[in-house]
C-alpha atoms as a PDB file:
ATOM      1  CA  UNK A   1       6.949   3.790  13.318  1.00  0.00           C
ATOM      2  CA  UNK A   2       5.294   7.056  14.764  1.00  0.00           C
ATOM      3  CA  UNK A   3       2.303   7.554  17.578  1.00  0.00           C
ATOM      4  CA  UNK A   4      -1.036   8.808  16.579  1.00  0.00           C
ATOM      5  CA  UNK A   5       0.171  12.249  17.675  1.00  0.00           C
ATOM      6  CA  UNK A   6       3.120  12.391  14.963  1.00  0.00           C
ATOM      7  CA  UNK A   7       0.730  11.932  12.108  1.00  0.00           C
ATOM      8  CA  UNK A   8      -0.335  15.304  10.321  1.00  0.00           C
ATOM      9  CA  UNK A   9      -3.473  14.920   7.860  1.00  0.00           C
ATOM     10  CA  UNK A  10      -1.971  15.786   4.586  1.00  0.00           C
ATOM     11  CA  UNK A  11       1.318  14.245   4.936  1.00  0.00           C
ATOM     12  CA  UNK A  12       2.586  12.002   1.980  1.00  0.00           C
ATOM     13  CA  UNK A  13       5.349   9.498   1.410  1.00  0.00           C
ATOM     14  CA  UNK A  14       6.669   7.783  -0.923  1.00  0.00           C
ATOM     15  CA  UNK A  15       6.881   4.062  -0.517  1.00  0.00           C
ATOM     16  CA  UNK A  16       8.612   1.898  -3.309  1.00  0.00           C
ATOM     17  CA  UNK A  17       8.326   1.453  -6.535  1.00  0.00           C
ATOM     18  CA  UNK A  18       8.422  -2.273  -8.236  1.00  0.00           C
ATOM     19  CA  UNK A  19       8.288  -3.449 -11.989  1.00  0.00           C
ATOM     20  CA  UNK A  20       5.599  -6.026 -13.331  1.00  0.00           C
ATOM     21  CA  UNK A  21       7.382  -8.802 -15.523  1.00  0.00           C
ATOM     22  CA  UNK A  22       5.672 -11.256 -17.595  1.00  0.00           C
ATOM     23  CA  UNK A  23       7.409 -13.540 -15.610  1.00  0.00           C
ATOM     24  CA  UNK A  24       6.221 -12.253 -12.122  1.00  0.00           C
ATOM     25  CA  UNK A  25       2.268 -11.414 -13.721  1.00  0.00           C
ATOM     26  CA  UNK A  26       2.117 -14.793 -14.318  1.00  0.00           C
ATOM     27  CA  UNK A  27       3.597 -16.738 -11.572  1.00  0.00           C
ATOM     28  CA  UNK A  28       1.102 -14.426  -9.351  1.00  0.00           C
ATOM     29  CA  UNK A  29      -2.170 -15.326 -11.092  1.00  0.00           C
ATOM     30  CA  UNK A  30      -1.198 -19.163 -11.779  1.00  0.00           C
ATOM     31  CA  UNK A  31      -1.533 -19.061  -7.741  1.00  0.00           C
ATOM     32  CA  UNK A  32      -4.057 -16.566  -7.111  1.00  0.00           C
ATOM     33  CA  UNK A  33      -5.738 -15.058 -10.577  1.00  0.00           C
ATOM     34  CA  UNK A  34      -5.889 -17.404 -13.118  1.00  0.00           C
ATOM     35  CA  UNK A  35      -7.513 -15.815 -15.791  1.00  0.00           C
ATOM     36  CA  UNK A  36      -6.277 -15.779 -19.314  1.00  0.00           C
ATOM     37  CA  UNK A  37      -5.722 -12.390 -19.784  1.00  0.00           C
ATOM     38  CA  UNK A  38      -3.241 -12.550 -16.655  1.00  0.00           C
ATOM     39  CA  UNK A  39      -1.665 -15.953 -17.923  1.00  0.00           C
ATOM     40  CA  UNK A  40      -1.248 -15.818 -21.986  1.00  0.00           C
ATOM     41  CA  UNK A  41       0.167 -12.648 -23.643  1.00  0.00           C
ATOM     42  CA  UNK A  42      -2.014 -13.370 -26.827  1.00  0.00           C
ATOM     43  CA  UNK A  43      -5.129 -13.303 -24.682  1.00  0.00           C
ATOM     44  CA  UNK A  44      -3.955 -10.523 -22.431  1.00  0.00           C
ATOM     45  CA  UNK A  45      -3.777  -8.575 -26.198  1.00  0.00           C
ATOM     46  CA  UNK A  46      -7.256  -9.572 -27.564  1.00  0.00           C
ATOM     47  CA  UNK A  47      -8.983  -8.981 -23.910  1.00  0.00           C
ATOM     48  CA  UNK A  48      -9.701  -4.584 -22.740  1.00  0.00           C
ATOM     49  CA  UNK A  49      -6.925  -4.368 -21.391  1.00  0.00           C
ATOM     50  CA  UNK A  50      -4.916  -4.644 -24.894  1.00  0.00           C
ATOM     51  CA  UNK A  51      -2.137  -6.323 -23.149  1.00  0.00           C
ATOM     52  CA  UNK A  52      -0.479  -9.009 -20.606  1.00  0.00           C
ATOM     53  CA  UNK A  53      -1.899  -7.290 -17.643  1.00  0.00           C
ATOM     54  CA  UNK A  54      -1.425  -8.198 -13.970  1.00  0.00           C
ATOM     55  CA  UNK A  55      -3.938  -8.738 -11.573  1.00  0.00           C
ATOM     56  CA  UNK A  56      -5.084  -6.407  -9.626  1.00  0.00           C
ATOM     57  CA  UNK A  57      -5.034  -8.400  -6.531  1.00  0.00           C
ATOM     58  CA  UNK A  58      -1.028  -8.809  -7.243  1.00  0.00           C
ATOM     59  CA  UNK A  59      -1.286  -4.821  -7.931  1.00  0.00           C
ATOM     60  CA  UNK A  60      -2.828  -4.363  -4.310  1.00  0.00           C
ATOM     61  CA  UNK A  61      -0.176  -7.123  -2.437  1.00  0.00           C
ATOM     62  CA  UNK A  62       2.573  -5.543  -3.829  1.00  0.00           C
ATOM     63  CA  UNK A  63       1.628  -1.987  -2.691  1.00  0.00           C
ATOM     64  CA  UNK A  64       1.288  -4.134   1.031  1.00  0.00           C
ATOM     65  CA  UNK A  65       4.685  -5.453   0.741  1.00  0.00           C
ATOM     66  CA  UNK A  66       6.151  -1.606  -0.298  1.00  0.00           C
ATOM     67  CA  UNK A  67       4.229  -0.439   3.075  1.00  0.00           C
ATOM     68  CA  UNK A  68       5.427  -2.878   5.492  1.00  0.00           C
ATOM     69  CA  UNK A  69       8.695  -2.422   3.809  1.00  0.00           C
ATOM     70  CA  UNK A  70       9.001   1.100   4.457  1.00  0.00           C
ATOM     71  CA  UNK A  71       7.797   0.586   8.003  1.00  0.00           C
ATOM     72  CA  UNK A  72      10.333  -1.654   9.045  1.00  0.00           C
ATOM     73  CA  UNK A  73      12.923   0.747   7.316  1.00  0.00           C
ATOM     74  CA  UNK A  74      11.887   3.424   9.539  1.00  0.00           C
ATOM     75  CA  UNK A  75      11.266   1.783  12.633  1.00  0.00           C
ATOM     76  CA  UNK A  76      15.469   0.752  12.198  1.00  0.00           C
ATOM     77  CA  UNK A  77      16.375   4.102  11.920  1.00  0.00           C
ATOM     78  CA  UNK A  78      14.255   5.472  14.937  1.00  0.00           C
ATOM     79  CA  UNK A  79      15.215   2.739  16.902  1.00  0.00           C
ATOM     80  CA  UNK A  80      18.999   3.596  15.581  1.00  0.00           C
ATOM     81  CA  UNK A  81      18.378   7.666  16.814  1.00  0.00           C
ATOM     82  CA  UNK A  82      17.419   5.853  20.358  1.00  0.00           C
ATOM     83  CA  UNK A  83      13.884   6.925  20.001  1.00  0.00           C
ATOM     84  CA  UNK A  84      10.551   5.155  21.452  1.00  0.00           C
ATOM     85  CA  UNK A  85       9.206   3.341  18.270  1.00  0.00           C
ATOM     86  CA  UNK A  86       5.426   2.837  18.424  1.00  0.00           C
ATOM     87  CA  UNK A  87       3.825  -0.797  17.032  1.00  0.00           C
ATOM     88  CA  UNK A  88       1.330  -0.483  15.332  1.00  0.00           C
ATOM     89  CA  UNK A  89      -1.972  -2.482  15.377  1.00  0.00           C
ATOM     90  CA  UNK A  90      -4.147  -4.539  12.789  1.00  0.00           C
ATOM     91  CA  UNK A  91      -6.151  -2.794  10.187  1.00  0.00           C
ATOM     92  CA  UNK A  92      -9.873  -2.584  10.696  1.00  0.00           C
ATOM     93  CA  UNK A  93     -10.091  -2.819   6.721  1.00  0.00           C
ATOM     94  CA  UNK A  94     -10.023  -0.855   4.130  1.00  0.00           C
ATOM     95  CA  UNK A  95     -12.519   1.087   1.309  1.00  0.00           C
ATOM     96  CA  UNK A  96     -13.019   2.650  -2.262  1.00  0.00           C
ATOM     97  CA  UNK A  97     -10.388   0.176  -3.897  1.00  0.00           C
ATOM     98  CA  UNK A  98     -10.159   0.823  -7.006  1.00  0.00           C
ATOM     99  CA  UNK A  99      -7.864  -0.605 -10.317  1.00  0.00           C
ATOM    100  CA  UNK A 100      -7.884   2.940 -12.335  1.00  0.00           C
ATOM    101  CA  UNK A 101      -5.821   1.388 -15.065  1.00  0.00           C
ATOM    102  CA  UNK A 102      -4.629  -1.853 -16.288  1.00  0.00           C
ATOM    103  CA  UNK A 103      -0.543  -2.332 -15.113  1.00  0.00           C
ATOM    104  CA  UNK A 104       0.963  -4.120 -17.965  1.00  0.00           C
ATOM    105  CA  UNK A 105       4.356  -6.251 -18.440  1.00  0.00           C
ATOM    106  CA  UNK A 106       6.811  -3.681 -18.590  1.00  0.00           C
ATOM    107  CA  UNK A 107       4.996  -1.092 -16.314  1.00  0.00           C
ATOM    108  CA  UNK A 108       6.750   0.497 -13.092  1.00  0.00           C
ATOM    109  CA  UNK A 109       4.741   2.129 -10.570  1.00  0.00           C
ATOM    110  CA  UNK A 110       5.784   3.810  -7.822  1.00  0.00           C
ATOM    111  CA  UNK A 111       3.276   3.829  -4.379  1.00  0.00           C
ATOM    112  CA  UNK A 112       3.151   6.781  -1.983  1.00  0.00           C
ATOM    113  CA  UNK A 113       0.642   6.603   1.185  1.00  0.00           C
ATOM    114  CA  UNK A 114      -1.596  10.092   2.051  1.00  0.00           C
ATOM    115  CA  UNK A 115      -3.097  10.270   5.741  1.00  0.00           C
ATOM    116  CA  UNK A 116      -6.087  11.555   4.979  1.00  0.00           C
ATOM    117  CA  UNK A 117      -7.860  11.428   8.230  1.00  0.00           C
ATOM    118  CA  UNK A 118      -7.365  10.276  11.915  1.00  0.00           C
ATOM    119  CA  UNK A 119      -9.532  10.067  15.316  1.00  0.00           C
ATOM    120  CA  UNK A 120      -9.242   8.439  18.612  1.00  0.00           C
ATOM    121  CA  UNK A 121     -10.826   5.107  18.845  1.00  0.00           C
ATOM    122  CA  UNK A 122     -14.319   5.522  21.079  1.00  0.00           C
ATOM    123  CA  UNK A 123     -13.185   1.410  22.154  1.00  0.00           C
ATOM    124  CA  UNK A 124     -10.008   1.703  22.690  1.00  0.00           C
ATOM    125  CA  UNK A 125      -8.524   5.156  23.636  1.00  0.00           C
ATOM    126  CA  UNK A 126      -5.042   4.261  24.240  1.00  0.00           C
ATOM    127  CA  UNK A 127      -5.064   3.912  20.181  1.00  0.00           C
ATOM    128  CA  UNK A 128      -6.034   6.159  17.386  1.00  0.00           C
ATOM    129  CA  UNK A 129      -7.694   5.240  14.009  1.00  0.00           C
ATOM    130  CA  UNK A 130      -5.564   6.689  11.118  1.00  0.00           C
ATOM    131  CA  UNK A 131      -7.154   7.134   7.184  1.00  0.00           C
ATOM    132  CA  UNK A 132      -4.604   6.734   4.553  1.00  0.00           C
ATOM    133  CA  UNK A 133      -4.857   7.198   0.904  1.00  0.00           C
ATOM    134  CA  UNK A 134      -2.335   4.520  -1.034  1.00  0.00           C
ATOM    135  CA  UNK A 135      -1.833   4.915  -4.608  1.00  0.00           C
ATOM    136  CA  UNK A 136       0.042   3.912  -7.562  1.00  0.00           C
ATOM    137  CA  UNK A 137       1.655   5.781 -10.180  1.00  0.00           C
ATOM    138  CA  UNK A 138       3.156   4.063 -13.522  1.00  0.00           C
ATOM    139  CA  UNK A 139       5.871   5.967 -15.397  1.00  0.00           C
ATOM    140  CA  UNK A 140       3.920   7.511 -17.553  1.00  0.00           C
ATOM    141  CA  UNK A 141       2.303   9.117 -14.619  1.00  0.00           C
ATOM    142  CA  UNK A 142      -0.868   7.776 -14.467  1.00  0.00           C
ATOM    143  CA  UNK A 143      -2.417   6.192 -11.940  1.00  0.00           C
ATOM    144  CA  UNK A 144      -3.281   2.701 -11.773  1.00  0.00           C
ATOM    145  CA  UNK A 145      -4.264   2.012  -8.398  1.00  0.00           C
ATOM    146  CA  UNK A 146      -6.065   3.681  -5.022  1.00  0.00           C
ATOM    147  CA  UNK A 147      -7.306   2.535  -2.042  1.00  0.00           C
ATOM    148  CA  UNK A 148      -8.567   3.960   1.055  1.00  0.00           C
ATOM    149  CA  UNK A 149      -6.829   1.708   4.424  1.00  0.00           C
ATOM    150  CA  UNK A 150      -7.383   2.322   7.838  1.00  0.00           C
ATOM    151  CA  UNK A 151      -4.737   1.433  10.956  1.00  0.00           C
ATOM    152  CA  UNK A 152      -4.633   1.025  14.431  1.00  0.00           C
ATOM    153  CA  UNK A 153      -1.929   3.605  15.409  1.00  0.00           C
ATOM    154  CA  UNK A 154      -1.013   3.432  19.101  1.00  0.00           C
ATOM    155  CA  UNK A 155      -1.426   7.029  21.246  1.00  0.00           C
ATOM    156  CA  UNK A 156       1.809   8.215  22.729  1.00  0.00           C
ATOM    157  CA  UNK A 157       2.185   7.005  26.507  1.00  0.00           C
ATOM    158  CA  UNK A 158       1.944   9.639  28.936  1.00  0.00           C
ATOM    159  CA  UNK A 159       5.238  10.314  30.434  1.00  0.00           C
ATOM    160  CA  UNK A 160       5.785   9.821  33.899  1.00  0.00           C
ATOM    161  CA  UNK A 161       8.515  11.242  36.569  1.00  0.00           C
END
């Protein structure tokens, strides 16, 4: 993962893409959603969403698992190059969430991350506060899913000698 100091405002990745199954929209909200619409494809058709349509909670923890995903790939290949990996912190939270679209079974979309802002932390100046901008795209190119996240990203150490 990169210090504070690698981060440019403006810079975009892509993160994953993953496919929402009938099968995996309803195992999700049996556990965590259970509302018709998620559960039975006849009432996911008569409800707005015209559809089987997954949460958007299950929308939202997928998009997590992409990011920590494509963390962990990254931090192997710095750590492969020999370079100093930084760890980053906890999140302070996150805003403007928002479920643009209803993901249906069948649908495919494809997360990128936007750093859309950073400062040091007036607490904790050894760590900076980065913005990010997460979204989801289906194939049709629409998107489905935003949500404004915040991170603790650790300040490069001074180097001594």
């Amino acid at each position: 993962m990169r210090f504070f100091e690698d981060m440019e405002i403006g810079a975009r990745r892509a993160i994953g893409s993953f496919t929402f199954t009938a099968d995996n929209i309803r195992t999700f909200a049996a556990q965590f959603d259970p509302q018709l619409f998620h559960l039975d494809e006849e009432a996911g058709r008569k409800s707005l969403f015209g559809g089987l349509a997954a949460s958007g909670w299950h929308v939202g923890c997928v998009c997590m698992k992409l990011l920590v995903a494509d963390g962990q790939r990254a931090m192997k290949e710095a750590m492969a190059r020999g370079e100093k990996v930084a760890v980053w912190g906890p999140s302070p939270g996150f805003r403007e969430l928002r479920w643009i679209r209803p993901v249906l079974a069948g649908d495919t979309v494809s997360f990128s991350s936007e750093v859309e802002g950073k400062r040091i932390s007036d607490s904790r100046p050894g760590w900076g506060i980065l913005q990010a901008r997460n979204t989801g795209t289906n194939q049709r190119g629409e998107q489905v899913y935003s949500m404004l996240a915040s991170a603790f990203v650790p300040r490069r150490p001074a180097e001594h000698g």
